[in-house]
PDB file of N, CA and C in Angstrom:
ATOM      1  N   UNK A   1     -12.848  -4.122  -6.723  1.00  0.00           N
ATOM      2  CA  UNK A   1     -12.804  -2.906  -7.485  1.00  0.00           C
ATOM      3  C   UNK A   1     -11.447  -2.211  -7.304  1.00  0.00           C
ATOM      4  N   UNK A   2     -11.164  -2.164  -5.710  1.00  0.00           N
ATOM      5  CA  UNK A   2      -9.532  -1.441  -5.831  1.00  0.00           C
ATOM      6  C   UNK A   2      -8.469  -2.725  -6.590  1.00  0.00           C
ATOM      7  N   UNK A   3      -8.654  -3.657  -6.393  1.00  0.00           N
ATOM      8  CA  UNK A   3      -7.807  -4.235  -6.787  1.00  0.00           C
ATOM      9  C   UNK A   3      -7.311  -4.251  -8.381  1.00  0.00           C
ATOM     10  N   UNK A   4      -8.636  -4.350  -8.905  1.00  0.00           N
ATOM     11  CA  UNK A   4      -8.834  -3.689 -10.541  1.00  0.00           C
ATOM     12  C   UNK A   4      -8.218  -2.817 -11.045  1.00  0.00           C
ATOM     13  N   UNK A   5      -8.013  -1.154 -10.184  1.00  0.00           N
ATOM     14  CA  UNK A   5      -8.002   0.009 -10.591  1.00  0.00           C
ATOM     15  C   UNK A   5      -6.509  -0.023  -9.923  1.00  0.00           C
ATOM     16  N   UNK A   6      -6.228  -0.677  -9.055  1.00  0.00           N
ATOM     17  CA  UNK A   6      -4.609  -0.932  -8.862  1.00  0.00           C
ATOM     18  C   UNK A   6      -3.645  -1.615 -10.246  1.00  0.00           C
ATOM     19  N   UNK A   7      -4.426  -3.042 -10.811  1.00  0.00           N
ATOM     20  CA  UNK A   7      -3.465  -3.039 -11.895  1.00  0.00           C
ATOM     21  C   UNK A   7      -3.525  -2.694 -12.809  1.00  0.00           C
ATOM     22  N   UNK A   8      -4.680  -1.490 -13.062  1.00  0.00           N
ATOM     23  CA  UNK A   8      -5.063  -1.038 -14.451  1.00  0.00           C
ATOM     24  C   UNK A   8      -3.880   0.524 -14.579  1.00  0.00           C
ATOM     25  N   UNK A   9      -3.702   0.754 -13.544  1.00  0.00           N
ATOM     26  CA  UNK A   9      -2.537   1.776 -13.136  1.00  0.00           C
ATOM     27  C   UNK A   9      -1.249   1.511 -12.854  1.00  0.00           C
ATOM     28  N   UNK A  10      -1.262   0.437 -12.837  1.00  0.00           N
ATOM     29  CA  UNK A  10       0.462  -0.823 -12.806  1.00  0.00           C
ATOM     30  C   UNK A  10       0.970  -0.460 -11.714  1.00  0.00           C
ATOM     31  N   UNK A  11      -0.058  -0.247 -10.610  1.00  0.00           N
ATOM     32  CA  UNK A  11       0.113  -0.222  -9.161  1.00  0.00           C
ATOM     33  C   UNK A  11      -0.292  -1.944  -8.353  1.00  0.00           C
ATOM     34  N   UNK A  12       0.060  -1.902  -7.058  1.00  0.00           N
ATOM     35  CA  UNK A  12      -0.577  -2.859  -6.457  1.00  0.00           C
ATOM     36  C   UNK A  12      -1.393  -3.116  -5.000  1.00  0.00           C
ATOM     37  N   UNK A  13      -2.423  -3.526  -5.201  1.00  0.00           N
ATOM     38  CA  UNK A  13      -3.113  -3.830  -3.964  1.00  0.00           C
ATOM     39  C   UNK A  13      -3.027  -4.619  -2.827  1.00  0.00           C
ATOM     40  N   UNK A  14      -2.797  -4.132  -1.595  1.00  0.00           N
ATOM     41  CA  UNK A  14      -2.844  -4.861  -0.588  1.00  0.00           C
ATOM     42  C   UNK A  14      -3.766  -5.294   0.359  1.00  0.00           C
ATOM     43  N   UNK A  15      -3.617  -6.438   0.581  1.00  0.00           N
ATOM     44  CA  UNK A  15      -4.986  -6.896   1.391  1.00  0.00           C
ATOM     45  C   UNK A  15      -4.762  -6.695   2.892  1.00  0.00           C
ATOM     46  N   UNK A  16      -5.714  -6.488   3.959  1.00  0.00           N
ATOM     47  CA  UNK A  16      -5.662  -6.060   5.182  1.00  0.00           C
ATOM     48  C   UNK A  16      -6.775  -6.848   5.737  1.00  0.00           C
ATOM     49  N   UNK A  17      -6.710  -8.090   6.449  1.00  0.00           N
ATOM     50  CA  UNK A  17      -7.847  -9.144   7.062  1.00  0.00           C
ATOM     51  C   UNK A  17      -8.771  -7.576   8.004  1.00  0.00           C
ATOM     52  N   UNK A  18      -9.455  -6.279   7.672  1.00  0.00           N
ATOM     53  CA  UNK A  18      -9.661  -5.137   8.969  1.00  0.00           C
ATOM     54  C   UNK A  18     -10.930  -5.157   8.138  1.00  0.00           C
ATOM     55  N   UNK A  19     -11.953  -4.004   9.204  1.00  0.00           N
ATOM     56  CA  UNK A  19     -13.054  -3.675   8.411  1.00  0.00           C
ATOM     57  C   UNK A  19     -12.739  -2.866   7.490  1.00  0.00           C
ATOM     58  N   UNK A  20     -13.565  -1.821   7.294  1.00  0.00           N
ATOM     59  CA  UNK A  20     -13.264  -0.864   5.783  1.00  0.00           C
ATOM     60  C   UNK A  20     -12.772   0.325   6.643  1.00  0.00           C
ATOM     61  N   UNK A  21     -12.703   0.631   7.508  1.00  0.00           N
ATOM     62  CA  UNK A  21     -11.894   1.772   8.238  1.00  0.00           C
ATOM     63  C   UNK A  21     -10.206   1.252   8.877  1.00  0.00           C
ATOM     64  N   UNK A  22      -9.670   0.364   8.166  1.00  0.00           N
ATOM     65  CA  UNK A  22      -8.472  -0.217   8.831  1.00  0.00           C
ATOM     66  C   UNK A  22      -7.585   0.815   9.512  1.00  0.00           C
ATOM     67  N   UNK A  23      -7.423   1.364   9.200  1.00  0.00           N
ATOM     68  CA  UNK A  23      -6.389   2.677   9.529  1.00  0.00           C
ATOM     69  C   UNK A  23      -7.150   2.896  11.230  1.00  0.00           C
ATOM     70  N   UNK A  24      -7.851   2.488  11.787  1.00  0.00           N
ATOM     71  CA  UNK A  24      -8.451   2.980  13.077  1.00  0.00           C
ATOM     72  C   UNK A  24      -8.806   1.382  13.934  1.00  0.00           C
ATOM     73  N   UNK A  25      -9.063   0.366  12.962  1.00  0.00           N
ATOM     74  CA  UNK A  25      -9.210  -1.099  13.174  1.00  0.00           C
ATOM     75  C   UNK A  25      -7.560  -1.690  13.705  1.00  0.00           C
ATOM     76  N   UNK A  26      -6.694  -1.228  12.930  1.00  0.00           N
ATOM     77  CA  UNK A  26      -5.464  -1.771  12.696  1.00  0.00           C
ATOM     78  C   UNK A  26      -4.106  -0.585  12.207  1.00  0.00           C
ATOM     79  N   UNK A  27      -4.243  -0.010  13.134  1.00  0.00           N
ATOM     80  CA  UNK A  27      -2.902   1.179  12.659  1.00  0.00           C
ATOM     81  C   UNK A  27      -1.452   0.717  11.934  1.00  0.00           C
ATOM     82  N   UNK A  28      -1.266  -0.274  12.858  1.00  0.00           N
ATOM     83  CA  UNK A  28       0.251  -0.560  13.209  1.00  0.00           C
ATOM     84  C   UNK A  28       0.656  -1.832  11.836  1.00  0.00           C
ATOM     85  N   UNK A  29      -0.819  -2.450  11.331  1.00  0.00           N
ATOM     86  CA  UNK A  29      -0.779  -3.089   9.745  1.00  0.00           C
ATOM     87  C   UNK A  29      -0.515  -2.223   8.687  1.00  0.00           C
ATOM     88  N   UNK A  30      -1.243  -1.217   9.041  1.00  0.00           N
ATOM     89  CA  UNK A  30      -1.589  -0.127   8.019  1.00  0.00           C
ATOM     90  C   UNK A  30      -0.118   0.948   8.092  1.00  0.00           C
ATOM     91  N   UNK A  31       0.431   1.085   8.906  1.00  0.00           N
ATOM     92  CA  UNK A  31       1.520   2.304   9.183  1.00  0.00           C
ATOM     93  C   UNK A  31       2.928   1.054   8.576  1.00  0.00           C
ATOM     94  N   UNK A  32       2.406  -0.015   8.658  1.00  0.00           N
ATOM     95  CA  UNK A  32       3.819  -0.709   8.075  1.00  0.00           C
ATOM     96  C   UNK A  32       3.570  -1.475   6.546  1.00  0.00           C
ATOM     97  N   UNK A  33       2.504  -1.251   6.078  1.00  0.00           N
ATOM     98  CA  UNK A  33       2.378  -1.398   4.177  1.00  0.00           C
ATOM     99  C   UNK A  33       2.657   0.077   4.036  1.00  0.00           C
ATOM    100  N   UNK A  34       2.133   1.172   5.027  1.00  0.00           N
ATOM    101  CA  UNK A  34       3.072   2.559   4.046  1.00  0.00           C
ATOM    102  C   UNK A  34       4.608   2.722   4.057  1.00  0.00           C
ATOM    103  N   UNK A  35       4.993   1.930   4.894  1.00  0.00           N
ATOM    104  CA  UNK A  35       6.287   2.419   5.113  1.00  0.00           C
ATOM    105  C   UNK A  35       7.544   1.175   4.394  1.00  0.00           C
ATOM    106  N   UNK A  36       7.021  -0.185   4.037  1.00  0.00           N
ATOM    107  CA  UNK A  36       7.156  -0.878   3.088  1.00  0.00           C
ATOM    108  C   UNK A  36       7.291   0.192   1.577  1.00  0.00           C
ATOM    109  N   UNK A  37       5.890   0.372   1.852  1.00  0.00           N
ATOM    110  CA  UNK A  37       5.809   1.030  -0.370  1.00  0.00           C
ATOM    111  C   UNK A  37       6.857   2.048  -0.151  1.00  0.00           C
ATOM    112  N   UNK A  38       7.182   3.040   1.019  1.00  0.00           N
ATOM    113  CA  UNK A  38       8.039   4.242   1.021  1.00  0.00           C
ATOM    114  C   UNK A  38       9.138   3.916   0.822  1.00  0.00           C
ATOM    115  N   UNK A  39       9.891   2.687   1.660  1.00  0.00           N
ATOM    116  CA  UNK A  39      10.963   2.082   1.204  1.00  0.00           C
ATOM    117  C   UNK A  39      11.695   1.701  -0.334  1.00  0.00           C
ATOM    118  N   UNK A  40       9.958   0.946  -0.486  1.00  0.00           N
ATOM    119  CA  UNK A  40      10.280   0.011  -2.292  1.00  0.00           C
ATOM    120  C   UNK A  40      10.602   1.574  -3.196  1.00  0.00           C
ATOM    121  N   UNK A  41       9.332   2.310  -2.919  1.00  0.00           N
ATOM    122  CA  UNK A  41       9.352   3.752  -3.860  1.00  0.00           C
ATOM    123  C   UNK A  41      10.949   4.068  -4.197  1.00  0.00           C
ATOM    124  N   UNK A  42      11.617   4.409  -2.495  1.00  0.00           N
ATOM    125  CA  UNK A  42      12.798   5.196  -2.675  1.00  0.00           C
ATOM    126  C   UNK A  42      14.362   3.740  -3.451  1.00  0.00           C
ATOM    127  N   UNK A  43      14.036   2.678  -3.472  1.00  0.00           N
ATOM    128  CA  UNK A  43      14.844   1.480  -3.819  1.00  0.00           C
ATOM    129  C   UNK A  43      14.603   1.716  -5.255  1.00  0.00           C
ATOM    130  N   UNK A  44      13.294   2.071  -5.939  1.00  0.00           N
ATOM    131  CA  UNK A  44      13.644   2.229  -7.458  1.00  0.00           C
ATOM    132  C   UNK A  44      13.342   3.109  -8.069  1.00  0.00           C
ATOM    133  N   UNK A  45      13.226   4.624  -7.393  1.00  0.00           N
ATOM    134  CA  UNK A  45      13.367   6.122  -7.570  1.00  0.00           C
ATOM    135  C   UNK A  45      14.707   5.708  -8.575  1.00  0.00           C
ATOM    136  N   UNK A  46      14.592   6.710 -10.147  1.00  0.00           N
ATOM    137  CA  UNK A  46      15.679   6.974 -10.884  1.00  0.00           C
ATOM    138  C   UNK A  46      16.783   8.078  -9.707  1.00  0.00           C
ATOM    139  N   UNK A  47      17.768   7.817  -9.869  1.00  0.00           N
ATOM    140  CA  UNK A  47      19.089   8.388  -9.586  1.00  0.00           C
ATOM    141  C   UNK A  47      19.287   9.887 -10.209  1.00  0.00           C
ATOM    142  N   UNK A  48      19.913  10.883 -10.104  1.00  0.00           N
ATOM    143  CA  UNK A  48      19.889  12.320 -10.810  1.00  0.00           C
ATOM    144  C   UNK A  48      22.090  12.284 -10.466  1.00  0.00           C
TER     145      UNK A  48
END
């Protein structure tokens, strides 16, 4: 279902081998796909 509603929004889903609370299962997976997307975000942020 997230994966669905990820490309129906031309976003993308990532998979995490954790239970459904990963963020408490697996911090240090989870603290480095946010900080990946924060990276990609600011790499193709338009310019001003």
């Amino acid at each position: 279902m997230e994966e669905d509603a990820a490309k129906r929004s031309g976003g993308i889903a990532i998979k995490l081998p954790t239970c459904h609370v990963a963020m408490l299962q697996d911090p240090e997976k989870v603290a480095d796909v946010i900080t990946e997307a924060a990276r990609n975000s600011v790499k193709s942020a338009p310019k001003h």
